[in-house]
PDB file of N, CA and C in Angstrom:
ATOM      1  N   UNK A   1      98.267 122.950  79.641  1.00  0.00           N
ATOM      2  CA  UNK A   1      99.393 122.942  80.532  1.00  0.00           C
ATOM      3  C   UNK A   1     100.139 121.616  80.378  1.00  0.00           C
ATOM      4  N   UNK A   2     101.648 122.048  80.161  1.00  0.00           N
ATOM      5  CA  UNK A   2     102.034 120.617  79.866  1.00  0.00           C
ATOM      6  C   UNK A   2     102.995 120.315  80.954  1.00  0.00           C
ATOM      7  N   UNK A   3     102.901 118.477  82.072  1.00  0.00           N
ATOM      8  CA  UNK A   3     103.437 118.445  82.519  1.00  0.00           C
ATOM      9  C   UNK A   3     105.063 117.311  82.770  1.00  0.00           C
ATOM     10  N   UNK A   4     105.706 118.178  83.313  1.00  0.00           N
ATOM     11  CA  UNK A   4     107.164 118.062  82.812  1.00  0.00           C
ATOM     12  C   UNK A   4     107.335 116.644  83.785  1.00  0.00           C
ATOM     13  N   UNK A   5     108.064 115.828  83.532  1.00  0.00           N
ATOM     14  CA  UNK A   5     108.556 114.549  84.344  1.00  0.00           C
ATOM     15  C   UNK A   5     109.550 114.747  85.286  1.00  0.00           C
ATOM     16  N   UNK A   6     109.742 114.397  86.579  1.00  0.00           N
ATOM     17  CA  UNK A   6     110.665 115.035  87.348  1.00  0.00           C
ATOM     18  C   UNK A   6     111.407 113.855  87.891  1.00  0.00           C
ATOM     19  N   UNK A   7     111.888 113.028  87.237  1.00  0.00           N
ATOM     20  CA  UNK A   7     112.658 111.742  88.399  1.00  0.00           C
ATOM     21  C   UNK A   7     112.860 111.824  89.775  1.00  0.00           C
ATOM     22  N   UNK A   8     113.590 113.088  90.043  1.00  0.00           N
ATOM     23  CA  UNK A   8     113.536 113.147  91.554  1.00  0.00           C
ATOM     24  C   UNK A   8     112.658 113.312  92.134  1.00  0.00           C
ATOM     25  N   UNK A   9     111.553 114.200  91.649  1.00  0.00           N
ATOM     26  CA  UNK A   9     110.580 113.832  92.604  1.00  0.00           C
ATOM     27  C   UNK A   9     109.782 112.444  92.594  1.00  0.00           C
ATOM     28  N   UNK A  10     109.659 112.172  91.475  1.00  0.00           N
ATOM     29  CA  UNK A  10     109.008 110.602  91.334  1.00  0.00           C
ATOM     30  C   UNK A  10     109.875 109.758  92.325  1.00  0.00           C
ATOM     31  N   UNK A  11     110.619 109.385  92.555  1.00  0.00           N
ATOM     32  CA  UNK A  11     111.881 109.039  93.924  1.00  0.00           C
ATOM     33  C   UNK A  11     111.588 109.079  95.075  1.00  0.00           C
ATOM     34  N   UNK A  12     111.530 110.856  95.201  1.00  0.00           N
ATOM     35  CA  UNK A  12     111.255 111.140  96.376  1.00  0.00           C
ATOM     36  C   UNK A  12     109.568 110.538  97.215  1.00  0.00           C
ATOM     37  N   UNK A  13     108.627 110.294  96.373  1.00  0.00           N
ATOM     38  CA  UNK A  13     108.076 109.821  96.720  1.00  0.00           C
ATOM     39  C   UNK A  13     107.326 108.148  97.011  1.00  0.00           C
ATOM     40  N   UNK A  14     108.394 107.777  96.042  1.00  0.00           N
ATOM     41  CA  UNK A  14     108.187 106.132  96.108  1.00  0.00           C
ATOM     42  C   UNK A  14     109.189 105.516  97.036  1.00  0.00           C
ATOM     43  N   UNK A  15     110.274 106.459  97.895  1.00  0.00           N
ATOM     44  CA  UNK A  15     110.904 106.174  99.218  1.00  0.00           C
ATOM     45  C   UNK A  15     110.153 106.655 100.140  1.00  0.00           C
ATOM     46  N   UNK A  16     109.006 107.801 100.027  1.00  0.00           N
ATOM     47  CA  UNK A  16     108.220 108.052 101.091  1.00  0.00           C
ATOM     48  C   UNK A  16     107.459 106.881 101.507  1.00  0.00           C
ATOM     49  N   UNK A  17     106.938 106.825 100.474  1.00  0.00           N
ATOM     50  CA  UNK A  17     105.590 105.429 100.741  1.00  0.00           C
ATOM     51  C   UNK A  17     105.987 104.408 101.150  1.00  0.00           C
ATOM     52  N   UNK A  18     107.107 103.809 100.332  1.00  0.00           N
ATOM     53  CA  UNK A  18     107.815 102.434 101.139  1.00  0.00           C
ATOM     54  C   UNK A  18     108.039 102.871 102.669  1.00  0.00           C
ATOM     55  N   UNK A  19     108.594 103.501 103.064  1.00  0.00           N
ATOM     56  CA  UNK A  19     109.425 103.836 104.145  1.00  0.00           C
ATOM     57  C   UNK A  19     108.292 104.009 105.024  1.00  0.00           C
ATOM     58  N   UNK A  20     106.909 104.875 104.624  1.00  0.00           N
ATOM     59  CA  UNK A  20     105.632 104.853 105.402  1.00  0.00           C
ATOM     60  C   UNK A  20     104.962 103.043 105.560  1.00  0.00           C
ATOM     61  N   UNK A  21     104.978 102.603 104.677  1.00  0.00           N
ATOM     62  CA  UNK A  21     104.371 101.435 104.638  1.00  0.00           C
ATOM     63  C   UNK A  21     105.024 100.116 106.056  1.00  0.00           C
ATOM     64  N   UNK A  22     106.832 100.737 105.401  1.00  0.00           N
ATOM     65  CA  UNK A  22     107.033  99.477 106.877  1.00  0.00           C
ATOM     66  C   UNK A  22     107.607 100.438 108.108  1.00  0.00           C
ATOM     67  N   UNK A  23     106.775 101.700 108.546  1.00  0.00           N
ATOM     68  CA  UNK A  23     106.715 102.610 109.659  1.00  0.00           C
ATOM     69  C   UNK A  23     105.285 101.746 110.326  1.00  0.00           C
ATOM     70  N   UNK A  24     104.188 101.254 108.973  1.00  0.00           N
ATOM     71  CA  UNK A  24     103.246 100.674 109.368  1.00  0.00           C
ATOM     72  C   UNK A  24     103.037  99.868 109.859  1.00  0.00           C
ATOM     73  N   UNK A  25     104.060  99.043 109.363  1.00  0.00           N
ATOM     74  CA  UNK A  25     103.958  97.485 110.066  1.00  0.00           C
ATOM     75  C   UNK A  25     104.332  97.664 111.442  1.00  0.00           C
ATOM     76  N   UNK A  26     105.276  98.487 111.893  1.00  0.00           N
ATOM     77  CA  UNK A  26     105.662  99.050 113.476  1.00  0.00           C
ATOM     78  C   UNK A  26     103.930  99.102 113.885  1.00  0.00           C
ATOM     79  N   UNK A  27     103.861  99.871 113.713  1.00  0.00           N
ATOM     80  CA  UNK A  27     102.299 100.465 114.076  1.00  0.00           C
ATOM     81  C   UNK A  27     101.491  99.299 114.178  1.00  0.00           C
ATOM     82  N   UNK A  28     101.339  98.455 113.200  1.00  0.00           N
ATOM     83  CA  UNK A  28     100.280  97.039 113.451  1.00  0.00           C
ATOM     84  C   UNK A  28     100.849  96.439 114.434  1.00  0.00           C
ATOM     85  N   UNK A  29     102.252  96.045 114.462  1.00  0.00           N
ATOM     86  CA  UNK A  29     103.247  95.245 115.435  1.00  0.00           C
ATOM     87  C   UNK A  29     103.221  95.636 117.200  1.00  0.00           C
ATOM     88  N   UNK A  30     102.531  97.374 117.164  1.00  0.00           N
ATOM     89  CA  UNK A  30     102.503  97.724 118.293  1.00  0.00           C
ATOM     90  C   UNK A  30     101.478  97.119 119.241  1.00  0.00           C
ATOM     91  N   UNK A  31     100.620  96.223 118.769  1.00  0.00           N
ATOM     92  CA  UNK A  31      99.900  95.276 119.556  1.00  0.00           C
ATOM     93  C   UNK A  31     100.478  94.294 120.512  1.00  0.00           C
ATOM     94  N   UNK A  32     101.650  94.474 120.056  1.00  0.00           N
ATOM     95  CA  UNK A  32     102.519  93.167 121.401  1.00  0.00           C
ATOM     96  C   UNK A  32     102.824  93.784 122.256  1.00  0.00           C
ATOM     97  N   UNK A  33     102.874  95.230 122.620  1.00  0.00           N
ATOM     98  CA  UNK A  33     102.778  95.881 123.896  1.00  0.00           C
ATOM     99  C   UNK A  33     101.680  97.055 123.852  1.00  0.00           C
ATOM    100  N   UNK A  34     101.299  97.160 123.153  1.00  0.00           N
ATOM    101  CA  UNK A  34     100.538  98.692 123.628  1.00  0.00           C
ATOM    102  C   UNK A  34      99.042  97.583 123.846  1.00  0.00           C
ATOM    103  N   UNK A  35      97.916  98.321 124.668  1.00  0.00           N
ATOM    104  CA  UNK A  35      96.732  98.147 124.569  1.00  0.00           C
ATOM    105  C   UNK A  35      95.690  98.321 123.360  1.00  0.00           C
ATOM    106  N   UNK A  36      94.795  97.883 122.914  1.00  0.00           N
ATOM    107  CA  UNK A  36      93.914  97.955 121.703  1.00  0.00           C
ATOM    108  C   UNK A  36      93.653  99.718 121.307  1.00  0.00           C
ATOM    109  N   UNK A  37      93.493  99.839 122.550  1.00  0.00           N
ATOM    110  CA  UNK A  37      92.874 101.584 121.936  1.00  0.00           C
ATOM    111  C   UNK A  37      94.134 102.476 121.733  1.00  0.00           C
ATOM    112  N   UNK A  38      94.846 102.014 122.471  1.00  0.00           N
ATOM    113  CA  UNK A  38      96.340 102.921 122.205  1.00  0.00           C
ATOM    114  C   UNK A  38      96.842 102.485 119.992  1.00  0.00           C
ATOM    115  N   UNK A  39      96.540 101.031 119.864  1.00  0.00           N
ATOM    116  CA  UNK A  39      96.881 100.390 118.555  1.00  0.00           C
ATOM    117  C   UNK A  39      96.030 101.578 117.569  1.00  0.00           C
ATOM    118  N   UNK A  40      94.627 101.582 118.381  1.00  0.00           N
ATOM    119  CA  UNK A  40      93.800 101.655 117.340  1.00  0.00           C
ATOM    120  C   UNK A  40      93.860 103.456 117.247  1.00  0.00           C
ATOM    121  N   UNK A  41      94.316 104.311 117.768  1.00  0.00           N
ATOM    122  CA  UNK A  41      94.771 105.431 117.831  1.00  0.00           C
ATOM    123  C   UNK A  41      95.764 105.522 116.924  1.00  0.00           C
ATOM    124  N   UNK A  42      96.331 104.665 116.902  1.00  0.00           N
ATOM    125  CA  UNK A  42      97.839 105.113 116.065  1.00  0.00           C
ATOM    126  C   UNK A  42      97.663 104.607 115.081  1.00  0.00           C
ATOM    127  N   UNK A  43      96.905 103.643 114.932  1.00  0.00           N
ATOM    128  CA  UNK A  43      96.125 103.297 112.971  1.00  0.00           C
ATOM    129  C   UNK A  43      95.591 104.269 112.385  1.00  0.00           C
ATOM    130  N   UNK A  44      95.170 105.253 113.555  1.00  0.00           N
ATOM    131  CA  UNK A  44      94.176 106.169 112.680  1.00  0.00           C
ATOM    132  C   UNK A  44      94.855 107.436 112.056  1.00  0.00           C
ATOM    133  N   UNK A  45      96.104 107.496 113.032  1.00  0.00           N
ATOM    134  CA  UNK A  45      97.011 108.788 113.051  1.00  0.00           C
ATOM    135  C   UNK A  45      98.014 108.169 111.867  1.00  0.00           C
ATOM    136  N   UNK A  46      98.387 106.716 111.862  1.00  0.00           N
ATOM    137  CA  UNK A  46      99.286 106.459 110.334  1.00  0.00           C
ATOM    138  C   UNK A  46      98.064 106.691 109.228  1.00  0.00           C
ATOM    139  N   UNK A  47      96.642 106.328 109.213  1.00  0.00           N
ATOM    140  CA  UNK A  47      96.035 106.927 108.022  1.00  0.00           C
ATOM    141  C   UNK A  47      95.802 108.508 108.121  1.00  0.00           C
ATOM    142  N   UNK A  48      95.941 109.050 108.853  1.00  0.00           N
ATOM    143  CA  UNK A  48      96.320 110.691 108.490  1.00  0.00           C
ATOM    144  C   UNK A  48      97.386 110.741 107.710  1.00  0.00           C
ATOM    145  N   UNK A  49      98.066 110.271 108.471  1.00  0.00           N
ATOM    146  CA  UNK A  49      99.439 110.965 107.545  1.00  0.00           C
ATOM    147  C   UNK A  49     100.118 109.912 106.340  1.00  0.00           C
ATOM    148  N   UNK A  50      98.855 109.526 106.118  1.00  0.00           N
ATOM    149  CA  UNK A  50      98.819 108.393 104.367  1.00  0.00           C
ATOM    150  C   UNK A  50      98.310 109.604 103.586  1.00  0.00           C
ATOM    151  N   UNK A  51      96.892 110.163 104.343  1.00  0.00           N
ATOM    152  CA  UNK A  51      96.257 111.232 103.299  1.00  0.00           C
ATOM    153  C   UNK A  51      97.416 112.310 103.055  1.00  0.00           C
ATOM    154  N   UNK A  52      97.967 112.764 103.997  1.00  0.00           N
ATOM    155  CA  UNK A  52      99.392 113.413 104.152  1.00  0.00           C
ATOM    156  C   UNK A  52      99.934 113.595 103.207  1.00  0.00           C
ATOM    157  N   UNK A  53     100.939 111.673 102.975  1.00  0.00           N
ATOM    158  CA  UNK A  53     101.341 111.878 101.723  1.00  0.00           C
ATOM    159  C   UNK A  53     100.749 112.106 100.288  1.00  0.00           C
ATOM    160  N   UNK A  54      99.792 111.680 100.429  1.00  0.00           N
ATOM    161  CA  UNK A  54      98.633 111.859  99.218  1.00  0.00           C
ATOM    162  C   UNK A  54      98.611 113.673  98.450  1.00  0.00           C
ATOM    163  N   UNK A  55      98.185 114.402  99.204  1.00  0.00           N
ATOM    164  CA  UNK A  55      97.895 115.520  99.484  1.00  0.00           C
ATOM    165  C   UNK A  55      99.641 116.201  98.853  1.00  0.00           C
ATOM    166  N   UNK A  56     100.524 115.945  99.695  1.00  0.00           N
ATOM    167  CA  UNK A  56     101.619 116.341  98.846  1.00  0.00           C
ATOM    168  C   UNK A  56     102.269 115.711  98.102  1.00  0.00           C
ATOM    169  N   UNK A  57     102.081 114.680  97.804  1.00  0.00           N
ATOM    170  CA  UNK A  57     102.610 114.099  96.335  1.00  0.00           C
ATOM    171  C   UNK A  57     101.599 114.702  95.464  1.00  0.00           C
ATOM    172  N   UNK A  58     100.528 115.023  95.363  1.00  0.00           N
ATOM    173  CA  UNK A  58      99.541 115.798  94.332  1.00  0.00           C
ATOM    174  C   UNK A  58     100.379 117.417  94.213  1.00  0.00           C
ATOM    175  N   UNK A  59     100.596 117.982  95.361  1.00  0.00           N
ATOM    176  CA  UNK A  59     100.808 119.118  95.498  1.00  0.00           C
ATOM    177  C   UNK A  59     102.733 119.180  94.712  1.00  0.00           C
ATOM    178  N   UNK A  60     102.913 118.049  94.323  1.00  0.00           N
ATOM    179  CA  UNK A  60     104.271 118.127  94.339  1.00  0.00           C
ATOM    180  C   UNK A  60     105.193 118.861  95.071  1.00  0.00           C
ATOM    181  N   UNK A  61     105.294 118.343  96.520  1.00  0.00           N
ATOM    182  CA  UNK A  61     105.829 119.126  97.267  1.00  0.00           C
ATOM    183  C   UNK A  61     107.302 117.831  98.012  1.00  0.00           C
ATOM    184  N   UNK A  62     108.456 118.480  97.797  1.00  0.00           N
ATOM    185  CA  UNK A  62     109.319 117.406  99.007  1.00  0.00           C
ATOM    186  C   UNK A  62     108.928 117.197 100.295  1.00  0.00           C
ATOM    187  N   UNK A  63     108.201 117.854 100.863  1.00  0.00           N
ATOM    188  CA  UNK A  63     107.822 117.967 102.065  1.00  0.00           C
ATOM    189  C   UNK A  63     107.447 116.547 102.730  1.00  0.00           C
ATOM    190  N   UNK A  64     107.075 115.815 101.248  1.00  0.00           N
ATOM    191  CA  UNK A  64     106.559 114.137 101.418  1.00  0.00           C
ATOM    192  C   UNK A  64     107.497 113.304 101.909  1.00  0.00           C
ATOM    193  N   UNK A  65     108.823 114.127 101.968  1.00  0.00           N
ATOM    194  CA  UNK A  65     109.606 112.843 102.928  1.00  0.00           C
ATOM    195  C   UNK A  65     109.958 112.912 104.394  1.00  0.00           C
ATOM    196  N   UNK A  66     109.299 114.395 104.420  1.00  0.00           N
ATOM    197  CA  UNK A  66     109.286 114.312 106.107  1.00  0.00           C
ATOM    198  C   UNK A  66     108.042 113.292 106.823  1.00  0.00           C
ATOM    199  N   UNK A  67     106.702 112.972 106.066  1.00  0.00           N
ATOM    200  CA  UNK A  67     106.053 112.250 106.824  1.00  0.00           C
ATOM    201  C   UNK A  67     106.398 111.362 107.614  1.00  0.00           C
ATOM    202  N   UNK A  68     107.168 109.833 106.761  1.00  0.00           N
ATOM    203  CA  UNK A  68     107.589 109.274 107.346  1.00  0.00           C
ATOM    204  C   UNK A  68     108.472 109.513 108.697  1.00  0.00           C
ATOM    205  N   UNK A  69     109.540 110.228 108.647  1.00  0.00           N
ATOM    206  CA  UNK A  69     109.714 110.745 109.391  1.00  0.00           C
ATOM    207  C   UNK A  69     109.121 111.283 111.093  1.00  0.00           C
ATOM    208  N   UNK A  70     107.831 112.073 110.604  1.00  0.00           N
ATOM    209  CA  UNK A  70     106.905 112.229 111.722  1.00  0.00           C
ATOM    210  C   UNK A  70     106.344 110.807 112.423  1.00  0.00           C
ATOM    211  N   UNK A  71     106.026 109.739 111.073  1.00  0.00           N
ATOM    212  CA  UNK A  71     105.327 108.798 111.738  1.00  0.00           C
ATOM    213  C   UNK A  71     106.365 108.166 112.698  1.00  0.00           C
ATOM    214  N   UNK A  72     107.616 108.170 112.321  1.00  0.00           N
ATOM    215  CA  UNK A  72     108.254 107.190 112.999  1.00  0.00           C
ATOM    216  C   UNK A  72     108.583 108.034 114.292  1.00  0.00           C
ATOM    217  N   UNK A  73     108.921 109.399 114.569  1.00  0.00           N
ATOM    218  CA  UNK A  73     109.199 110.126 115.698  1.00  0.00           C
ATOM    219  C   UNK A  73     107.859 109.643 117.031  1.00  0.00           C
ATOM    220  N   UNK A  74     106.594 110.037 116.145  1.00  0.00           N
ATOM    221  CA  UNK A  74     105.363 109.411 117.112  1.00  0.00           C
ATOM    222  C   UNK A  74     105.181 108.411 117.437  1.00  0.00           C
ATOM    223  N   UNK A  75     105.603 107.409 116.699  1.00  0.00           N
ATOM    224  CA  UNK A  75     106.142 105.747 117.089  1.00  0.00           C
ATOM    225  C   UNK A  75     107.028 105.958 118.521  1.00  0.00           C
ATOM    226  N   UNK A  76     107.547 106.529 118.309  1.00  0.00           N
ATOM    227  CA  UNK A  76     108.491 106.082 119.161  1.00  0.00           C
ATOM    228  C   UNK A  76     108.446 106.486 120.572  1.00  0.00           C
ATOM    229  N   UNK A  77     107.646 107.974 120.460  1.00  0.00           N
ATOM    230  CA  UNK A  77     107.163 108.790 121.697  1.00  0.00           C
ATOM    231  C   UNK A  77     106.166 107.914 122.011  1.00  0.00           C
ATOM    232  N   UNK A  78     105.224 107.789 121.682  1.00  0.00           N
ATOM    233  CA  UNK A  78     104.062 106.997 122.179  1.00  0.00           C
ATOM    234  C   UNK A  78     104.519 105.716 122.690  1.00  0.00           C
ATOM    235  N   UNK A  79     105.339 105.253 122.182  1.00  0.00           N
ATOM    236  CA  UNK A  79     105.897 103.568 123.132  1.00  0.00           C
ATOM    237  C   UNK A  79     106.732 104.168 124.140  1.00  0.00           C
ATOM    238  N   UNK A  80     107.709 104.766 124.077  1.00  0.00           N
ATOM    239  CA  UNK A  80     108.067 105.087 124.956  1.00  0.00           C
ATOM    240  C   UNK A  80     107.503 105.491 125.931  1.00  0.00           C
ATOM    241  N   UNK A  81     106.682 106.441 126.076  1.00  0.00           N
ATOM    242  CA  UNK A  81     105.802 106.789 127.046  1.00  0.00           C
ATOM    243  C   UNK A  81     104.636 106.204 127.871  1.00  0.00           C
ATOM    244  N   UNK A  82     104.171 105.428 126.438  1.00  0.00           N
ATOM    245  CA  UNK A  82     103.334 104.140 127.193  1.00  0.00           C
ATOM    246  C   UNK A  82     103.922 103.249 127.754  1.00  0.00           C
ATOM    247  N   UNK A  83     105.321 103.141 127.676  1.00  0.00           N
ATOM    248  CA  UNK A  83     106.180 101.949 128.396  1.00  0.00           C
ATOM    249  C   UNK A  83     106.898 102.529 129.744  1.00  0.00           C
ATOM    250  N   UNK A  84     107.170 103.503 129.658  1.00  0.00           N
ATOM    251  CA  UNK A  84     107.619 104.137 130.615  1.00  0.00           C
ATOM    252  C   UNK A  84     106.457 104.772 131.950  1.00  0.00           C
ATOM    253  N   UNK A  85     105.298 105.698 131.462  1.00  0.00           N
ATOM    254  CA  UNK A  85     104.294 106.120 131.976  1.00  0.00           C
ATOM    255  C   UNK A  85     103.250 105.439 132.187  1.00  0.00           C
ATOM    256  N   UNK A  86     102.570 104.745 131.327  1.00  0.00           N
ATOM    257  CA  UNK A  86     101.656 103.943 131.575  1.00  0.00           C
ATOM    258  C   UNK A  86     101.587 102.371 131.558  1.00  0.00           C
ATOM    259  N   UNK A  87     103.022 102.098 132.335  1.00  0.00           N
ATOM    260  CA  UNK A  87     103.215 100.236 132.324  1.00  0.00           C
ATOM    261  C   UNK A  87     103.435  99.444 131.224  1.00  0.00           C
ATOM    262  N   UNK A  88     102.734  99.943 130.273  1.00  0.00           N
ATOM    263  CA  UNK A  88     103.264  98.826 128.531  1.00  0.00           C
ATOM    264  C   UNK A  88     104.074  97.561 128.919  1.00  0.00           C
ATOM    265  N   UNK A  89     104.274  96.703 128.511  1.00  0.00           N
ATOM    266  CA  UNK A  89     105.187  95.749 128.476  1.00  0.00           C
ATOM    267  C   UNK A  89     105.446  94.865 127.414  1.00  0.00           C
ATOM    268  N   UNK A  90     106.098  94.137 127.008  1.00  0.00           N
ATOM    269  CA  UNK A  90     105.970  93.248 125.706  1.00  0.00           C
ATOM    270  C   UNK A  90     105.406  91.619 126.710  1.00  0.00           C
TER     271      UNK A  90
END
């Protein structure tokens, strides 16, 4: 089986990863307001959706640029909510 080179997808996924990587640093950064277990929850949920991209960049699928995406939507619900609902503060 011979396989063909696809630029765009090679693209599509080396803007996923960057774009996941500093979604990450949010996520480490969320220590200046969230509590430890709330941090350490959402470390575990950005390495899900690392295997994520993993899984469909193998699968060659576009689907790999919605991750980021997700991570950053849950970023944002979770602070929000912890800032709003459960006191958070910086």
């Amino acid at each position: 089986m011979t396989r063909t080179k696809q630029p765009w997808f090679v693209a599509a996924v080396v803007i996923a990863v960057l774009t996941h990587l500093v979604i990450g640093y949010f996520y480490l950064a969320s220590g200046l307001m969230a509590p430890l277990w709330a941090v350490s929850l959402l470390l575990v949920w950005w390495l899900v959706l690392v295997y994520a991209v993993v899984r469909l960049a193998r699968r060659r699928s576009y689907l790999v640029l919605l991750v980021p995406v997700v991570a950053a939507a849950t970023w944002f619900v979770v602070m929000g909510l912890g800032g709003a609902v459960l006191g958070w503060t910086a």
